[in-house]
Protein backbone atom coordinates (compact mmCIF):
# COMPACT_ATOMS: atom_id res chain seq x y z
CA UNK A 1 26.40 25.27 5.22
CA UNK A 2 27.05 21.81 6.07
CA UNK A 3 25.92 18.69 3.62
CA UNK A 4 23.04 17.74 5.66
CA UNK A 5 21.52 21.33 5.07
CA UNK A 6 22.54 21.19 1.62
CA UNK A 7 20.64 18.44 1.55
CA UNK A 8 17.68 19.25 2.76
CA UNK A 9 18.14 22.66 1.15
CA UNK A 10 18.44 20.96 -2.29
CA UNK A 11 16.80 17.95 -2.15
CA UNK A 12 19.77 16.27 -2.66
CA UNK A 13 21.91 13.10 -1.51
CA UNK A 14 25.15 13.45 0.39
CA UNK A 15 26.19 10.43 -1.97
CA UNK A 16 25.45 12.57 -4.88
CA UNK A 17 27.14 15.60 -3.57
CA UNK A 18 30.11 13.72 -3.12
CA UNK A 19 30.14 12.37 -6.13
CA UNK A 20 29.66 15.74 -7.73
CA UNK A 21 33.04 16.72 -5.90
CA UNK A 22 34.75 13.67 -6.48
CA UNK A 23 34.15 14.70 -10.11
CA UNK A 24 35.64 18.16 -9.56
CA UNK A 25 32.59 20.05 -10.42
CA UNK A 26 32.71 21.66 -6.51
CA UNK A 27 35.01 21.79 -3.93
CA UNK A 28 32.97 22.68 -0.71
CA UNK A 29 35.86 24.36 2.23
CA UNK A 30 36.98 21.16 4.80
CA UNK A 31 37.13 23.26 8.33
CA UNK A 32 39.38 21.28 11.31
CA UNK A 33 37.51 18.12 11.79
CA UNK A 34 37.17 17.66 7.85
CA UNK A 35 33.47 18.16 7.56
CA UNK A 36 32.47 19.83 4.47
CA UNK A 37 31.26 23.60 4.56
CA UNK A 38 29.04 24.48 1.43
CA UNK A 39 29.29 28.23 0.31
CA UNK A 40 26.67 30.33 -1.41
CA UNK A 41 28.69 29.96 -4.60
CA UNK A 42 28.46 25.79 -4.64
CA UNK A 43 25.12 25.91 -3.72
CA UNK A 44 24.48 27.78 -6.88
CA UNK A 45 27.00 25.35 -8.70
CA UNK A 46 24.99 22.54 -7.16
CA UNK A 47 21.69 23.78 -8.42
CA UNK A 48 23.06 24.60 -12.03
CA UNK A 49 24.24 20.84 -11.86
CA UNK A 50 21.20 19.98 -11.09
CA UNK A 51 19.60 21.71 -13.73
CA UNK A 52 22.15 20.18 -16.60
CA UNK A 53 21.26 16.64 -15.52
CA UNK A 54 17.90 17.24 -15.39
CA UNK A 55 18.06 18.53 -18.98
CA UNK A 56 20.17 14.92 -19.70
CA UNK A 57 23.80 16.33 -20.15
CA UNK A 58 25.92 13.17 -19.12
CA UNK A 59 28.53 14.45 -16.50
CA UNK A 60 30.05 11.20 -16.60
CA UNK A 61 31.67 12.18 -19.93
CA UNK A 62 34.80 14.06 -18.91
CA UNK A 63 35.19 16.13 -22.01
CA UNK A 64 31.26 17.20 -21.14
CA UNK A 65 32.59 17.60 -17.40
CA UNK A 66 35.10 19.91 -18.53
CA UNK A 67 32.43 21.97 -20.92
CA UNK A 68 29.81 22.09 -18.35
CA UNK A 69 32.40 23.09 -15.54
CA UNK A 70 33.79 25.77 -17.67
CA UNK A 71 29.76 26.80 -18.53
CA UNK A 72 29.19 27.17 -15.07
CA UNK A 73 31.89 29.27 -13.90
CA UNK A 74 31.24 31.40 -17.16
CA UNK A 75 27.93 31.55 -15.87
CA UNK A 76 29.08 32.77 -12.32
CA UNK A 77 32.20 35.03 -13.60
CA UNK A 78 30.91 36.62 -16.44
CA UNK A 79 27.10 36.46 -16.14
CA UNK A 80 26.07 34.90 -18.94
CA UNK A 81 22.29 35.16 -19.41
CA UNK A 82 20.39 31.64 -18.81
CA UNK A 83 19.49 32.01 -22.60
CA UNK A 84 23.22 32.16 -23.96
CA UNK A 85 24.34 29.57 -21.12
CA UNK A 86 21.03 27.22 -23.05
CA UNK A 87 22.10 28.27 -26.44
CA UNK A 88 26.06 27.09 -25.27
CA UNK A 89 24.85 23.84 -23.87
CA UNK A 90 22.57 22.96 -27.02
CA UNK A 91 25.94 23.03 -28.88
CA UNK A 92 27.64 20.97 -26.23
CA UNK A 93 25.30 18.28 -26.34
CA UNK A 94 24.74 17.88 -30.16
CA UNK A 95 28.67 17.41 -30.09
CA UNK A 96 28.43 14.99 -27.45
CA UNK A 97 25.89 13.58 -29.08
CA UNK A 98 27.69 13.23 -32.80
CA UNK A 99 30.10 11.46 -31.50
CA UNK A 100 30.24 7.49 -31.57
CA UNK A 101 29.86 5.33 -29.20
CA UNK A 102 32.99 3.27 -27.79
């Protein structure tokens, strides 16, 4: 799937999709002429993104980035339930949280 159907699959920016990559959270195929070619497995990373920002986990932080990367593929390997992945980002966040400000 290329980014303009992910797009309006997803309701989504190309910007932001790019940025999600540039971040290392996905890492859509590049076929011959370097477009980007979605697979079923980003799209669901895409939407579980989607879901952690909407719940206000800051993706920007890159030890969160690293926790909510690692939560995702968990979540895709190993099939954690949606309540243990909640439970597991509830801990994330009030560590993320606890710690101070720079």
């Amino acid at each position: 799937m290329q980014i303009k159907e992910v797009q309006e699959k997803l309701k989504i920016s190309s910007y932001t999709l790019r940025y999600y990559e540039k971040m290392g959270l996905i890492q859509p195929y590049r076929d011959e002429n370097g477009y980007r070619n979605y697979s079923e497995e980003d799209i669901h990373k895409i939407e579980r993104i989607m879901f952690l920002r909407d719940i206000n986990v800051p993706i920007e932080d890159s030890a969160a980035n690293w926790h909510i990367g690692t939560l995702i593929n968990w979540h895709i390997i190993y099939s954690i339930s949606p309540e243990k992945l909640i439970d597991s980002l509830f801990c994330i966040l009030t560590l993320i949280l606890a710690e101070p400000l720079e």
